[in-house]
N, C-alpha and C. Protein backbone atom coordinates (compact mmCIF):
# COMPACT_ATOMS: atom_id res chain seq x y z
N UNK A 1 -20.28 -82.57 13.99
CA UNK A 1 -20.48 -81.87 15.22
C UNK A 1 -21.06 -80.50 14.90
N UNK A 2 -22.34 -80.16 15.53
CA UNK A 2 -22.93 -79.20 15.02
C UNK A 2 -22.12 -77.85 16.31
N UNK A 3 -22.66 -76.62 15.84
CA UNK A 3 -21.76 -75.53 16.31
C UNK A 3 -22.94 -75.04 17.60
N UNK A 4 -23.08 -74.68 18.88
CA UNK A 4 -24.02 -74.44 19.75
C UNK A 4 -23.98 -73.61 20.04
N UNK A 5 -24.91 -72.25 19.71
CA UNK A 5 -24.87 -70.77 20.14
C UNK A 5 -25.08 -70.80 21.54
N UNK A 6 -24.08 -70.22 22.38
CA UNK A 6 -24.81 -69.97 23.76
C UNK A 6 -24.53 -68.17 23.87
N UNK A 7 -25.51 -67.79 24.63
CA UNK A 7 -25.65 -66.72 25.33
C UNK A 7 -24.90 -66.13 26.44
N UNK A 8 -24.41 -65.59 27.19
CA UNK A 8 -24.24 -65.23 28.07
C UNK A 8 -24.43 -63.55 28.47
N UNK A 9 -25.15 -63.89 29.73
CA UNK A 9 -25.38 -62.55 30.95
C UNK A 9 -24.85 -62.17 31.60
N UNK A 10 -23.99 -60.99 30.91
CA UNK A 10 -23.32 -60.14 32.17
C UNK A 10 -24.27 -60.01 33.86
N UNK A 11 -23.55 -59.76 34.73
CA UNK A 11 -24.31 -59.46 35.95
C UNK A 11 -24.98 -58.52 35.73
N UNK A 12 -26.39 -58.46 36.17
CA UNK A 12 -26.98 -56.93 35.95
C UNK A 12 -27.58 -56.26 34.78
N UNK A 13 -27.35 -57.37 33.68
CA UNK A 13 -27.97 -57.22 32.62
C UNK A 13 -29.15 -57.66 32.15
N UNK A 14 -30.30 -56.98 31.63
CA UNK A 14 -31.58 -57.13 30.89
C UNK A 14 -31.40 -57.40 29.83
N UNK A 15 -32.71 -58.02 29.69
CA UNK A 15 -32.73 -58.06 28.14
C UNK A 15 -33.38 -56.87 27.73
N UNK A 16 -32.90 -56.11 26.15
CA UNK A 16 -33.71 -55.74 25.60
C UNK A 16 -34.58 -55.98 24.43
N UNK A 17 -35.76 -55.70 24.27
CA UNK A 17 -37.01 -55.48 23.24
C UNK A 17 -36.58 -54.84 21.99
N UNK A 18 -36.20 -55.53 21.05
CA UNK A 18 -35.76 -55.00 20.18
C UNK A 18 -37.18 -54.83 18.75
N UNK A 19 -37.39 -53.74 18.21
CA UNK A 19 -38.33 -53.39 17.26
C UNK A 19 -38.30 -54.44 16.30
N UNK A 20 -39.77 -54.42 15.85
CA UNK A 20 -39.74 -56.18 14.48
C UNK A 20 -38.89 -55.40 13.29
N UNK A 21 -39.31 -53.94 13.09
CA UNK A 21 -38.27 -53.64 11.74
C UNK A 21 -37.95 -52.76 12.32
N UNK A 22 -37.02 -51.96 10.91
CA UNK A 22 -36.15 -50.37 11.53
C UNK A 22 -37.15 -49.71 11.15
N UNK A 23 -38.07 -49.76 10.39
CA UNK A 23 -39.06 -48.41 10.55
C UNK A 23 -39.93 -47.97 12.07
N UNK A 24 -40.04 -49.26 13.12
CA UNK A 24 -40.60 -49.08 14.22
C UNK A 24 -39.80 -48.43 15.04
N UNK A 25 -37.98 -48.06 14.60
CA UNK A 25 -37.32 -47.62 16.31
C UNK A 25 -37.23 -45.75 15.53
N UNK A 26 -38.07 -46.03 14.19
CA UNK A 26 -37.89 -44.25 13.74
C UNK A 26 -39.33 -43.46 13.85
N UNK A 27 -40.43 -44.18 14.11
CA UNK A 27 -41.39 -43.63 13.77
C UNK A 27 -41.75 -43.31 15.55
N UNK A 28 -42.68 -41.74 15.79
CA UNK A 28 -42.81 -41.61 16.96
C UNK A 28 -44.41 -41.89 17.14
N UNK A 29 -44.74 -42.32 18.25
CA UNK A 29 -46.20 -42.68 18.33
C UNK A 29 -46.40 -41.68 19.92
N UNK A 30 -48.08 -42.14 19.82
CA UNK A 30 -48.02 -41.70 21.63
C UNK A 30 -47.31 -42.79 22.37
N UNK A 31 -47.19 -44.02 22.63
CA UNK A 31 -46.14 -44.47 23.36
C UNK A 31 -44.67 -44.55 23.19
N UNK A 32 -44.27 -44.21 21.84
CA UNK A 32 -42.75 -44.01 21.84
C UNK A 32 -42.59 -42.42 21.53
N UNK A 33 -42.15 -42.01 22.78
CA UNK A 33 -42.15 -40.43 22.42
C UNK A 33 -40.36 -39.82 22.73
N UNK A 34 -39.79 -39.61 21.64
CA UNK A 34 -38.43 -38.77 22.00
C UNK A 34 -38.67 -37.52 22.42
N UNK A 35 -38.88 -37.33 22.43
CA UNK A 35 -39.23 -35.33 23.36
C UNK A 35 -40.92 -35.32 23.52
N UNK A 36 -40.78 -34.46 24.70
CA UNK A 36 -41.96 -34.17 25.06
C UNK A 36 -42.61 -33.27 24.49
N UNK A 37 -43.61 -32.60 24.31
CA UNK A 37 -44.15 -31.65 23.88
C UNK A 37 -43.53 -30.13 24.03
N UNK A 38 -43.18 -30.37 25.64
CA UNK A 38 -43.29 -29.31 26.04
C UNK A 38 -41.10 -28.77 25.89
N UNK A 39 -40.51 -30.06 25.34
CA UNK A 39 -39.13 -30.00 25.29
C UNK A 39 -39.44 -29.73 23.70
N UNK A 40 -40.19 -30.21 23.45
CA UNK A 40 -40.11 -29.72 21.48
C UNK A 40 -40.45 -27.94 21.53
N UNK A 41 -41.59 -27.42 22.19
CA UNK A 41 -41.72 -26.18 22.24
C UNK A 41 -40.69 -25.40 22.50
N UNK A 42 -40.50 -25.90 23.59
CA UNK A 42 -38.57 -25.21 24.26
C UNK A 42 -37.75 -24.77 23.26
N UNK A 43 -37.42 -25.71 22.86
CA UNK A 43 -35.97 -25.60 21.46
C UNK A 43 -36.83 -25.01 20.00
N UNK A 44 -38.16 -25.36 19.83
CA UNK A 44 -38.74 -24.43 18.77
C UNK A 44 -38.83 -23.33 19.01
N UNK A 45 -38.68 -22.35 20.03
CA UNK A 45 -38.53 -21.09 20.92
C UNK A 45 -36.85 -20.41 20.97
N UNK A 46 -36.56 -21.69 20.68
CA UNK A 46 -34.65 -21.32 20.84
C UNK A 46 -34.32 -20.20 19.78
N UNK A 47 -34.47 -20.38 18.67
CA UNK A 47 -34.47 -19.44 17.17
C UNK A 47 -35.18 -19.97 16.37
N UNK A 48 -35.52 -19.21 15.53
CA UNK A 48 -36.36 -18.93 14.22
C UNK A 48 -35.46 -19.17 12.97
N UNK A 49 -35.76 -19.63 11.92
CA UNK A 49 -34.84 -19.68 11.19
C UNK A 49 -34.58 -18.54 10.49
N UNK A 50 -35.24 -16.98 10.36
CA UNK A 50 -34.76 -16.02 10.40
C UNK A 50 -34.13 -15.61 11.17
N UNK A 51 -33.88 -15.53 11.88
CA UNK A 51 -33.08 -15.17 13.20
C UNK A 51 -32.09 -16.11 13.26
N UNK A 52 -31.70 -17.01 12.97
CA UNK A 52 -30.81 -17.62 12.67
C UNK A 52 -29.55 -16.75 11.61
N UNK A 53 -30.79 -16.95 10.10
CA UNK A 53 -30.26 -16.50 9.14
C UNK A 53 -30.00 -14.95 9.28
N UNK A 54 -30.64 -14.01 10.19
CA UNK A 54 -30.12 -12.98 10.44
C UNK A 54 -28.62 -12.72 11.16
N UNK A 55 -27.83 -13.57 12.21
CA UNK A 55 -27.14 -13.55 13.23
C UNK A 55 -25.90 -14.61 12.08
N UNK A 56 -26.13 -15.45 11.12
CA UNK A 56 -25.11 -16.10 10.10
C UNK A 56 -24.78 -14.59 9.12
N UNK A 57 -25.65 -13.46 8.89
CA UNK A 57 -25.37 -12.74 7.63
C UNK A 57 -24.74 -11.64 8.64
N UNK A 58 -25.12 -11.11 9.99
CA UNK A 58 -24.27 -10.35 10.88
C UNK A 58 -22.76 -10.84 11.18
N UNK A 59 -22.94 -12.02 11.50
CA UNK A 59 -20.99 -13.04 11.43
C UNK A 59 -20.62 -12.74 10.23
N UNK A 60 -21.61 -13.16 9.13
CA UNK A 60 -19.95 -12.76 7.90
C UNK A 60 -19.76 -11.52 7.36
N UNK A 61 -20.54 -10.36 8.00
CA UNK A 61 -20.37 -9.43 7.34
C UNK A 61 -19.09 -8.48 8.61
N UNK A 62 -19.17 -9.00 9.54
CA UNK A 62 -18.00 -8.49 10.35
C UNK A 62 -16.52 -8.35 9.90
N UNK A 63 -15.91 -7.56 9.90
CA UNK A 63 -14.80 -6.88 9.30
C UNK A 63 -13.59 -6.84 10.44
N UNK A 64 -13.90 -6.97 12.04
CA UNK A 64 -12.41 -6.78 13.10
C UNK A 64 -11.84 -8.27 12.96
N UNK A 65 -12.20 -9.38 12.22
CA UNK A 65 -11.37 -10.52 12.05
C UNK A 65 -11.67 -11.34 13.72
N UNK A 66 -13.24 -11.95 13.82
CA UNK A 66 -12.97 -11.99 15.21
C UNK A 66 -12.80 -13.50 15.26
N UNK A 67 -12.30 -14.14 14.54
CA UNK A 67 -11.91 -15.59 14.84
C UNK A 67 -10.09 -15.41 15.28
N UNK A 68 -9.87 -14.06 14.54
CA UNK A 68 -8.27 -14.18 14.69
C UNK A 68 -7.00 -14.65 13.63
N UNK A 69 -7.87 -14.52 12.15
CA UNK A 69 -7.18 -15.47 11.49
C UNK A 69 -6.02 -14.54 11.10
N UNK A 70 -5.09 -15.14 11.01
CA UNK A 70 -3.63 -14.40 10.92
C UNK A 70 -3.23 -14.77 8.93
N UNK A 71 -2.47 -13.62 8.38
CA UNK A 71 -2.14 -13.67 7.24
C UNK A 71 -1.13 -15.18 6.74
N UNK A 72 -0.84 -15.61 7.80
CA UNK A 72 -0.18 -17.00 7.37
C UNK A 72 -0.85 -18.03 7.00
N UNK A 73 -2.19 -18.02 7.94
CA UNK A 73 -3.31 -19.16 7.63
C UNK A 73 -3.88 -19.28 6.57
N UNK A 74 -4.02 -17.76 5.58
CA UNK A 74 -4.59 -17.78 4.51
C UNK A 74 -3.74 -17.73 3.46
N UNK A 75 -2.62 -18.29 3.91
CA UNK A 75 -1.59 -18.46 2.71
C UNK A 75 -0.46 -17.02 2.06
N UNK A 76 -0.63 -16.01 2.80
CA UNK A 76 -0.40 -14.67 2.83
C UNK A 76 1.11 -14.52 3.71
N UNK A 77 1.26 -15.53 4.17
CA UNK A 77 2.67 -14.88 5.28
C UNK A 77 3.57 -13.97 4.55
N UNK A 78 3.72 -14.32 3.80
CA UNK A 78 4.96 -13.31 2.79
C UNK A 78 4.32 -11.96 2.09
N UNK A 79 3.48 -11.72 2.54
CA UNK A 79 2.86 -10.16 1.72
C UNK A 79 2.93 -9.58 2.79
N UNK A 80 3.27 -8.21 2.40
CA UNK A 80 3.82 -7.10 3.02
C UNK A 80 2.24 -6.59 3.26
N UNK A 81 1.56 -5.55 4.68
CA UNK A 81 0.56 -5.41 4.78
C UNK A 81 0.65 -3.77 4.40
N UNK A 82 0.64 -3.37 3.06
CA UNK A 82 0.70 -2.23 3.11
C UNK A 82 -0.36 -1.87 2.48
N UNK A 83 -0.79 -0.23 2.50
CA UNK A 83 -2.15 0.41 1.79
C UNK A 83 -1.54 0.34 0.37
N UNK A 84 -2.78 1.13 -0.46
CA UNK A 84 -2.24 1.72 -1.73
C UNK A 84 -1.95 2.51 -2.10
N UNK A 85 -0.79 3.16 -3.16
CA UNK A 85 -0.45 4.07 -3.27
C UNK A 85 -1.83 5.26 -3.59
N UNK A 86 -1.81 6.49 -3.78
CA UNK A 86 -2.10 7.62 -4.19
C UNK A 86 -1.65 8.11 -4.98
N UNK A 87 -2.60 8.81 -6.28
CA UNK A 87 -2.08 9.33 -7.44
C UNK A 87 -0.77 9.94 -7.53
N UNK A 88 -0.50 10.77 -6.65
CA UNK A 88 0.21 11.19 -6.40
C UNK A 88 1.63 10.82 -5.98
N UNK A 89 1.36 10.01 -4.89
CA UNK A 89 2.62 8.74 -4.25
C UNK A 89 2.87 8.24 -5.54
N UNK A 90 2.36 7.71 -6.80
CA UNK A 90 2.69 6.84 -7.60
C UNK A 90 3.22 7.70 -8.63
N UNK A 91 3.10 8.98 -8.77
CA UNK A 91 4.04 10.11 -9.71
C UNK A 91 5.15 9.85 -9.37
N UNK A 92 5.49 10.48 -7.79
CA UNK A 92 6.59 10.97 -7.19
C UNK A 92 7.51 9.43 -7.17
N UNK A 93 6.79 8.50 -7.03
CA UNK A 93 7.84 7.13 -6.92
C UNK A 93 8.54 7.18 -6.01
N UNK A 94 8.16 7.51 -4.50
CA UNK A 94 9.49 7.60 -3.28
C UNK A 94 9.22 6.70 -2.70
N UNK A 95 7.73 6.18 -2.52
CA UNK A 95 7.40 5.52 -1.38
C UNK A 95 7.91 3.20 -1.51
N UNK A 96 8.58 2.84 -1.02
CA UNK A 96 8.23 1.39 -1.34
C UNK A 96 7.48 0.78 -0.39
N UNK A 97 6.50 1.38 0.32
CA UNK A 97 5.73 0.92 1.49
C UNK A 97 4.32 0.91 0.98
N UNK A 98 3.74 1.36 -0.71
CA UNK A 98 2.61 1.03 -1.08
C UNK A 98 2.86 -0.23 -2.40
N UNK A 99 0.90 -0.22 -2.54
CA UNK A 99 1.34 -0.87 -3.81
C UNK A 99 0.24 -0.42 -4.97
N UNK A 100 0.36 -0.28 -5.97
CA UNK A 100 0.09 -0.19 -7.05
C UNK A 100 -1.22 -0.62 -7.42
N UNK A 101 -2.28 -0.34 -7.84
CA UNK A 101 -2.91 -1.33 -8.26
C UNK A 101 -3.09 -1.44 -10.14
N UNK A 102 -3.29 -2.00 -10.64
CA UNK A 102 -3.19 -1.58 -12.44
C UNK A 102 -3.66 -0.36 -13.09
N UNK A 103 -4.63 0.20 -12.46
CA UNK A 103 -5.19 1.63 -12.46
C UNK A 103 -4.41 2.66 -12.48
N UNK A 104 -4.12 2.41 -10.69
CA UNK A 104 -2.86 3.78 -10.91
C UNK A 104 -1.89 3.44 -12.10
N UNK A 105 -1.27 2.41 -11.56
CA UNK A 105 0.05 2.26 -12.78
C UNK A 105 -0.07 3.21 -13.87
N UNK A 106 -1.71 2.51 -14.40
CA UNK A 106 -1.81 3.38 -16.26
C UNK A 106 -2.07 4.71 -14.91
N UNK A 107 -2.94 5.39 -14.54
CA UNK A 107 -2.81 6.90 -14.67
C UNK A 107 -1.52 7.13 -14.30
N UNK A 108 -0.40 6.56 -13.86
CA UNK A 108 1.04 7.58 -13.24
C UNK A 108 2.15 7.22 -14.59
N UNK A 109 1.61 6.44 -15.51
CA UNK A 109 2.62 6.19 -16.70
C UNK A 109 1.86 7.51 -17.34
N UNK A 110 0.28 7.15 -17.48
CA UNK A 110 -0.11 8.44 -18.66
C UNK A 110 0.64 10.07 -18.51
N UNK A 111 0.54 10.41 -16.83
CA UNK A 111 0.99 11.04 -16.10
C UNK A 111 2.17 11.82 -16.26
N UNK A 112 3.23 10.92 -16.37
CA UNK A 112 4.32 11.15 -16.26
C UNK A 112 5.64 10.80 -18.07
N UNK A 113 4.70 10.41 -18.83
CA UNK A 113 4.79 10.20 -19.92
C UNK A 113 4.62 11.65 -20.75
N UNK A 114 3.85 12.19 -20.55
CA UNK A 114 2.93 13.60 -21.07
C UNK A 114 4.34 14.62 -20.95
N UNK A 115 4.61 15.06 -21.90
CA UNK A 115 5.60 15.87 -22.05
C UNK A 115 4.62 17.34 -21.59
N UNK A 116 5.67 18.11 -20.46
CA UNK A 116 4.01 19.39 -20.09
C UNK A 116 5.26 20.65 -20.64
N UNK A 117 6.26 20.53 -20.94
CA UNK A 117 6.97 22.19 -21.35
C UNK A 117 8.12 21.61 -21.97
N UNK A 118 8.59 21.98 -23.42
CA UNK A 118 9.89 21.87 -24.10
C UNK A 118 10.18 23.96 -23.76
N UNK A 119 11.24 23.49 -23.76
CA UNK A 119 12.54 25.25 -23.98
C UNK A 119 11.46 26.05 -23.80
N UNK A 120 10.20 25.76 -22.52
CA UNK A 120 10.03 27.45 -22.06
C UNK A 120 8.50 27.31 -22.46
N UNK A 121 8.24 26.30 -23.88
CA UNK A 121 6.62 25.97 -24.39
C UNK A 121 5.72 25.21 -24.29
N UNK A 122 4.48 25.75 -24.06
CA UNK A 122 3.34 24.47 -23.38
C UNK A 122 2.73 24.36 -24.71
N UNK A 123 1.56 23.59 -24.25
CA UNK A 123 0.61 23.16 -25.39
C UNK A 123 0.90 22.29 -26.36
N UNK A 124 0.51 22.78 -27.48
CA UNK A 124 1.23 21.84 -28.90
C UNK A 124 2.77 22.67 -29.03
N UNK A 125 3.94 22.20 -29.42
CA UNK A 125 4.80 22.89 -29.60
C UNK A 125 5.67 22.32 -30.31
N UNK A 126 5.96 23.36 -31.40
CA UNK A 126 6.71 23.29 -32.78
C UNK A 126 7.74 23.80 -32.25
N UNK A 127 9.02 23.14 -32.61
CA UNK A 127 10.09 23.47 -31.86
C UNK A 127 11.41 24.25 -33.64
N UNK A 128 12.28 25.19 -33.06
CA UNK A 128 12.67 25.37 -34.07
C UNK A 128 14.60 25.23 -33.73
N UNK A 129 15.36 25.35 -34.58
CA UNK A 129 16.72 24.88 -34.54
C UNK A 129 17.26 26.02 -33.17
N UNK A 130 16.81 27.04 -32.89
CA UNK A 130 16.94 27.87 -32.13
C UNK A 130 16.96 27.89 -31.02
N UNK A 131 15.28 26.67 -31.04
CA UNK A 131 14.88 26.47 -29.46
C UNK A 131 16.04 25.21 -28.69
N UNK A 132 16.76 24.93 -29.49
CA UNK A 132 17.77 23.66 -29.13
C UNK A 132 18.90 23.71 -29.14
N UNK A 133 19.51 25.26 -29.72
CA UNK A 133 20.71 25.68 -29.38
C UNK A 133 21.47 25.38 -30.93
N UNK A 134 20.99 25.11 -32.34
CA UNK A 134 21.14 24.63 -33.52
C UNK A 134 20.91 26.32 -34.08
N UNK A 135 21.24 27.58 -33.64
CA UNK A 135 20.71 28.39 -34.36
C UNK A 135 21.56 28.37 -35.81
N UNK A 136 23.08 28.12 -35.02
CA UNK A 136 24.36 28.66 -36.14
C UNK A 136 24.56 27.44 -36.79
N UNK A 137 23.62 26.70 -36.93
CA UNK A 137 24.31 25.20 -38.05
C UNK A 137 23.28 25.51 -38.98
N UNK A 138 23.84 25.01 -40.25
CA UNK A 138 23.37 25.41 -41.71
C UNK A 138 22.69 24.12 -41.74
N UNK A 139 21.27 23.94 -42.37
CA UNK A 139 20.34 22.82 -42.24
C UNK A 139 20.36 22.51 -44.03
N UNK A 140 22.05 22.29 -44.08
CA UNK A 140 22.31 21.61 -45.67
C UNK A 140 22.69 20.24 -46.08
N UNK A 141 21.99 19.78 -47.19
CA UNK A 141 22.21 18.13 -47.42
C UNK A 141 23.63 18.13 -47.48
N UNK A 142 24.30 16.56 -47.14
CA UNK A 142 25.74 17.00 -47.20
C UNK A 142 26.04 16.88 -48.66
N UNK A 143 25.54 16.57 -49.68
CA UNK A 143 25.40 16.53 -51.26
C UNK A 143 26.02 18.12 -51.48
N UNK A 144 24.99 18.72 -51.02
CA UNK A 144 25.09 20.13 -51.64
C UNK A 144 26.24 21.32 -50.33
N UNK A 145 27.04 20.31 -49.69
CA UNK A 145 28.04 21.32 -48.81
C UNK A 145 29.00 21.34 -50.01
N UNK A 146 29.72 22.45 -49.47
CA UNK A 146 31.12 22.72 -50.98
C UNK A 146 32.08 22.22 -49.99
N UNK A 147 33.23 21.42 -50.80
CA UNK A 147 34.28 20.42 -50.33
C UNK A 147 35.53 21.04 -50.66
N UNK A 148 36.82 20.90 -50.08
CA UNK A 148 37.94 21.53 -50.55
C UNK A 148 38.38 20.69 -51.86
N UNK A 149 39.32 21.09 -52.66
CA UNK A 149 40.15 20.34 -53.85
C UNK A 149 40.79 19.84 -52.88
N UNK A 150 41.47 19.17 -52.18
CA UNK A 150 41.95 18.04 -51.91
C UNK A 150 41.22 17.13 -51.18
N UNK A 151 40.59 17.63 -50.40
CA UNK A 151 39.56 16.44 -50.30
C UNK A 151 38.43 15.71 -51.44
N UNK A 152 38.25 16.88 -52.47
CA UNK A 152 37.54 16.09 -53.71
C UNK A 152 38.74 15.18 -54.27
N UNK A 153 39.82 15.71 -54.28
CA UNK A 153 40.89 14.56 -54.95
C UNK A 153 41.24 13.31 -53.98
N UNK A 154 40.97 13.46 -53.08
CA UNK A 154 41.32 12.09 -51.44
C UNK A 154 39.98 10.98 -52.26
N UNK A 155 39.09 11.64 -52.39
CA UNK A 155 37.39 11.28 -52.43
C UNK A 155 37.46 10.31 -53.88
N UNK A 156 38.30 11.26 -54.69
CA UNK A 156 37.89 10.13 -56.32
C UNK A 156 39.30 9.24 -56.51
């Protein structure tokens, strides 16, 4: 028993003309025309592709955030929105409302590392038993201190 293709027509339905290949339903001729001349001029009038590319480099160079994107979307919810410290802010160390960047860090360590006055002296400074309150101690090996006789006799 052979298998019998039948057809059927909805009400109201045509047939259509279907192209011998697919290169005939892509190629435009004077009788197959997708836009008119005067609809191709139209939209070739719409923008320029400079003007395009001018109005894409004006969008990304905008800075007020005008899509709205919020610090959560970009993976940010948990960072604190604070400025950066100032040379200064980062001496004094009061503030916990900035942040750091590696720069400051090294200038407020170099900063604050820098010894600027011992007992009263700037510059290079040679310090002497005096300047430290060592005037009245004898700067003797303990070899050569003199020991009592009973402590030399405790000793041998």
């Amino acid at each position: 028993m052979a298998i019998k293709k039948v057809r059927i027509k909805p009400p109201g339905y045509t047939d259509i003309v279907h192209p011998e290949t697919s290169a005939d339903v892509v190629i435009e001729s004077a009788t197959k025309r997708f836009v008119s001349d005067t609809d191709k001029a139209n939209w070739n009038a719409k923008e320029t592709p400079a003007g395009a590319q001018a109005k894409v480099d004006a969008h990304a160079n905008l800075t007020n955030n005008p899509h709205s994107v919020t610090k959560s979307q970009v993976g940010l919810g948990s960072v604190s929105n604070y400025g950066l410290a100032t040379q200064a802010e980062a001496e004094a160390g009061t503030s916990s409302a900035k942040y750091m960047t590696p720069l400051r860090t090294k200038q407020a360590i170099n900063a604050l590392q820098a010894v600027k006055s011992v007992a009263g002296k700037t510059g290079t400074v040679t310090l002497t038993k005096g300047d430290v309150g060592l005037s009245n101690v004898d700067n003797t090996s303990d070899m050569d201190k003199p020991i009592s006789t009973a402590v030399q006799t405790a000793l041998w």
